[in-house]
N, C-alpha and C. Protein backbone atom coordinates (compact mmCIF):
# COMPACT_ATOMS: atom_id res chain seq x y z
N UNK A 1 0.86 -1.17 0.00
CA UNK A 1 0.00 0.00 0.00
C UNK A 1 0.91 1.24 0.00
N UNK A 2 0.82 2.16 -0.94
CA UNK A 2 1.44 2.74 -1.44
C UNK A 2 1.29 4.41 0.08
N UNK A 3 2.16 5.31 0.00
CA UNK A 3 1.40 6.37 0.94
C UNK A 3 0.41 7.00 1.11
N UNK A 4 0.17 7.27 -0.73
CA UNK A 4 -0.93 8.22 -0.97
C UNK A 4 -2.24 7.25 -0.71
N UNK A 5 -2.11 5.91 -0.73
CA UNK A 5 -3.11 5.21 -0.44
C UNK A 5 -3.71 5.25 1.40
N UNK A 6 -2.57 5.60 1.44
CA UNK A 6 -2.65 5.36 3.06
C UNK A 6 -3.31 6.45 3.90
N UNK A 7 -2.83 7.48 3.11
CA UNK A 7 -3.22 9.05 3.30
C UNK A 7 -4.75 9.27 3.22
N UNK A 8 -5.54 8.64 2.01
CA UNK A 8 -6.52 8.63 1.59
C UNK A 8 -7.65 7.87 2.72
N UNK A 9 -7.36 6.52 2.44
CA UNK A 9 -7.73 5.64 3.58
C UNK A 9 -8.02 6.00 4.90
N UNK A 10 -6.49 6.46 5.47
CA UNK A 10 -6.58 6.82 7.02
C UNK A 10 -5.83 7.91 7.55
N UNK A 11 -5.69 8.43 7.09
CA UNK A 11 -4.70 10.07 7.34
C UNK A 11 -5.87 11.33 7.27
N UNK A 12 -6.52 11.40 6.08
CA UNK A 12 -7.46 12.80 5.91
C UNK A 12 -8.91 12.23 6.55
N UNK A 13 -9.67 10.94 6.99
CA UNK A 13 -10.56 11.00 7.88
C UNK A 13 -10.14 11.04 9.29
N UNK A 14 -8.75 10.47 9.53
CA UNK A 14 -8.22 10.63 10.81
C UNK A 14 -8.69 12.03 11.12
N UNK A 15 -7.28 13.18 10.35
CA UNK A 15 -7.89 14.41 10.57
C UNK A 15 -8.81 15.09 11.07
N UNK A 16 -10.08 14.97 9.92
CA UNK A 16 -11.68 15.23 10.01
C UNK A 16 -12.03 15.02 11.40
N UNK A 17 -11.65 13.66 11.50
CA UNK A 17 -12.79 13.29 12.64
C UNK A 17 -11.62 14.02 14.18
N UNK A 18 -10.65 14.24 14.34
CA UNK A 18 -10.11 14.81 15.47
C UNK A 18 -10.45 16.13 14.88
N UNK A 19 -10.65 17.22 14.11
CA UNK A 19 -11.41 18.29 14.48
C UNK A 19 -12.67 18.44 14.83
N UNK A 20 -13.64 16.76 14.31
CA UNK A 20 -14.58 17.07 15.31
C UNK A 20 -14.66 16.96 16.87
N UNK A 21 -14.12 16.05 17.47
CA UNK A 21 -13.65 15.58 18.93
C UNK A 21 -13.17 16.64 19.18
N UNK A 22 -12.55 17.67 18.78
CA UNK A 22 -12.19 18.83 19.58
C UNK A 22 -12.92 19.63 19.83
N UNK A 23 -14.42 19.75 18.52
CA UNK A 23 -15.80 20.35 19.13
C UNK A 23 -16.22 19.94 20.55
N UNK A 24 -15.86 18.96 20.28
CA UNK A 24 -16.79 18.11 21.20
C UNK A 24 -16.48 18.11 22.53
N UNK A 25 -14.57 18.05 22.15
CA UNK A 25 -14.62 18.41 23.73
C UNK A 25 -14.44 20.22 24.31
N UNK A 26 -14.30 20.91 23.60
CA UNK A 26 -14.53 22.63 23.36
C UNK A 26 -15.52 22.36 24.48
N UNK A 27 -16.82 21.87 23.82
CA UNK A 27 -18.24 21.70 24.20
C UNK A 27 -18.55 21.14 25.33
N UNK A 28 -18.08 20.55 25.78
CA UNK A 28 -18.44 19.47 26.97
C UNK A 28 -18.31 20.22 28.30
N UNK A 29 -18.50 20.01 29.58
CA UNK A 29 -18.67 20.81 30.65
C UNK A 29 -18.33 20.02 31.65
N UNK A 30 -17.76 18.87 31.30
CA UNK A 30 -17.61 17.87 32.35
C UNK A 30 -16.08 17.81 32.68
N UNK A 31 -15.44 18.01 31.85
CA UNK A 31 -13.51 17.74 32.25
C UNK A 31 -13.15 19.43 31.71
N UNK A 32 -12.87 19.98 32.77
CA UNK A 32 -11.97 21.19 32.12
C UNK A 32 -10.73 21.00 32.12
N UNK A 33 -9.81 19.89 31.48
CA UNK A 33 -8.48 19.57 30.80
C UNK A 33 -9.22 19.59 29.94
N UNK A 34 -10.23 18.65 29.04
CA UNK A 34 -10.35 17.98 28.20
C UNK A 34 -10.86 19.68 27.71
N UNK A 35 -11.41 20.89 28.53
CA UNK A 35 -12.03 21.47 27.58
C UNK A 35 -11.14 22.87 26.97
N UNK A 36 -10.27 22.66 28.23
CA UNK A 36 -9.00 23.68 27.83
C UNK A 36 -8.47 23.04 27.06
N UNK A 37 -7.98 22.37 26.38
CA UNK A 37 -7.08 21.49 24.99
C UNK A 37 -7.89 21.64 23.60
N UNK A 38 -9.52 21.92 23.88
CA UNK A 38 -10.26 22.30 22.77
C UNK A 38 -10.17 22.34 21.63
N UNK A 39 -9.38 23.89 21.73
CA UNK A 39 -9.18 24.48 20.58
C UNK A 39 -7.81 23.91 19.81
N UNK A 40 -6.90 23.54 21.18
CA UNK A 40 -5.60 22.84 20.17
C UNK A 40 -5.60 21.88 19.70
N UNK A 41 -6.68 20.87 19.97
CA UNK A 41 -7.06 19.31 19.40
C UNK A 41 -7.62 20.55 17.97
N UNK A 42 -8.56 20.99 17.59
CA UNK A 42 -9.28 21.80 17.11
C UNK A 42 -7.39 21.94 15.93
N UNK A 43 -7.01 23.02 16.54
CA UNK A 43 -5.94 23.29 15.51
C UNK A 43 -5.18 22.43 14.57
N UNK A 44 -4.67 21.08 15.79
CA UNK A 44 -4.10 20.10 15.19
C UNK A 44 -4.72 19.30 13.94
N UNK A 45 -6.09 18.84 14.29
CA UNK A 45 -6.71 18.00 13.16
C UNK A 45 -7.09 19.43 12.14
N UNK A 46 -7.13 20.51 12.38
CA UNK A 46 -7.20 21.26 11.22
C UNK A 46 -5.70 21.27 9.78
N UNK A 47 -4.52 21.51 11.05
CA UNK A 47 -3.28 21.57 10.57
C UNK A 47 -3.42 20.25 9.59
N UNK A 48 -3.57 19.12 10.49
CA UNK A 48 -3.57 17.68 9.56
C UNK A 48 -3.93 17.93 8.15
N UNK A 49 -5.15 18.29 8.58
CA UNK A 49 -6.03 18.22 7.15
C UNK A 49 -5.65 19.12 6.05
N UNK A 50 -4.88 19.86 6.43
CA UNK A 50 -4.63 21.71 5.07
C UNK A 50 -3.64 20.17 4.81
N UNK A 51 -2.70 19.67 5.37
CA UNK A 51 -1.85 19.03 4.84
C UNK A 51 -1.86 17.72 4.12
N UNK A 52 -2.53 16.85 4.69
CA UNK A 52 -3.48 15.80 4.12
C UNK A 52 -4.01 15.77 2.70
N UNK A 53 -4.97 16.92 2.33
CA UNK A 53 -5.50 17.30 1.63
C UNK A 53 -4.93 18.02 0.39
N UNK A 54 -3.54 18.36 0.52
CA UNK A 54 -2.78 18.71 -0.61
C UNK A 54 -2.17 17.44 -1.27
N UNK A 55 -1.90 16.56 -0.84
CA UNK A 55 -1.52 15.03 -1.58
C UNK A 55 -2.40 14.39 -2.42
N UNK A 56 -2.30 14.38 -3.79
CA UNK A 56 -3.73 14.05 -4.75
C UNK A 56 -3.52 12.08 -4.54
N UNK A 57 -4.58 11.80 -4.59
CA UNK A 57 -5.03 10.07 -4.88
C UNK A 57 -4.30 9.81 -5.64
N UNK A 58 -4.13 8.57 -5.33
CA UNK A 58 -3.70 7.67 -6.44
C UNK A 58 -4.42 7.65 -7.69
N UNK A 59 -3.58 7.36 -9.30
CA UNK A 59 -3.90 7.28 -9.98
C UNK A 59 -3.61 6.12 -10.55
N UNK A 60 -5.15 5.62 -11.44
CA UNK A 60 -4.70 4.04 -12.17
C UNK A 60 -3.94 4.29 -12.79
N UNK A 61 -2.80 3.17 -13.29
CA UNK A 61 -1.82 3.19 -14.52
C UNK A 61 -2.96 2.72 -15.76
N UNK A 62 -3.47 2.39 -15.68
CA UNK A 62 -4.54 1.67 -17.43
C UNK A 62 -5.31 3.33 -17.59
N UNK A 63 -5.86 3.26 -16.80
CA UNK A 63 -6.86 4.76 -17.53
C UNK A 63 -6.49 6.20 -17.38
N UNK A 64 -5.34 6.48 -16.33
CA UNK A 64 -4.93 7.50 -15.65
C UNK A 64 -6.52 8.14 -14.88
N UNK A 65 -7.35 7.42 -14.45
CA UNK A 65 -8.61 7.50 -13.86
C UNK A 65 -7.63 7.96 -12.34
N UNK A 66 -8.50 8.58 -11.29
CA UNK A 66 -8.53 8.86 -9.75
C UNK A 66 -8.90 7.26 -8.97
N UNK A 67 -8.28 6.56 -8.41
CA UNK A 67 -8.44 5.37 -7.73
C UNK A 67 -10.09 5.85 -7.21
N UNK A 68 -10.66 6.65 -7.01
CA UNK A 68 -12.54 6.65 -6.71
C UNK A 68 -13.02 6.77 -7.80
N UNK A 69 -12.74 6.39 -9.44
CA UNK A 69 -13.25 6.04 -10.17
C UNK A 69 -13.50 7.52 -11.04
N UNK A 70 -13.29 8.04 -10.92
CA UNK A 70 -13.29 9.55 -11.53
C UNK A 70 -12.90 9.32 -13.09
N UNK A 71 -13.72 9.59 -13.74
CA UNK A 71 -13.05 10.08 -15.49
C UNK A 71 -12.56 10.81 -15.50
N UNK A 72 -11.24 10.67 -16.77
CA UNK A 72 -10.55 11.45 -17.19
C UNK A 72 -11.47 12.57 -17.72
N UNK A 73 -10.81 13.66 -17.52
CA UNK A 73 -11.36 15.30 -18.45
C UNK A 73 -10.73 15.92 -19.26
């Protein structure tokens, strides 16, 4: 499995989903560690993602298609 595969797979939902958990814990009222770290869980999975998200998919070698099936344009 190649990186960009890996990236795709489990790197840019990783991301996603730790900027939501940082809503979540922003939000919460029950642990003030968990709610002071907020915004930096918040930053981090943001940071991830600007970065994540600049690495394009894999491309087939037969069609030069996007590995999610995308036609060429």
């Amino acid at each position: 499995m190649s990186f960009r595969a890996v990236n795709e797979k489990y790197l840019l939902p990783a991301s996603q989903i730790l900027m939501v958990l940082g809503i979540v814990a922003l939000c919460q009222p029950w642990s003030l560690g968990l709610h002071s770290y907020g915004v930096t869980i918040i930053l981090i999975g943001l940071i991830g993602f600007n970065v994540t998200s600049k690495i394009a998919p894999e491309r087939a070698a037969e069609t030069g298609a996007t590995m999610h099936g995308e036609a060429r344009q």
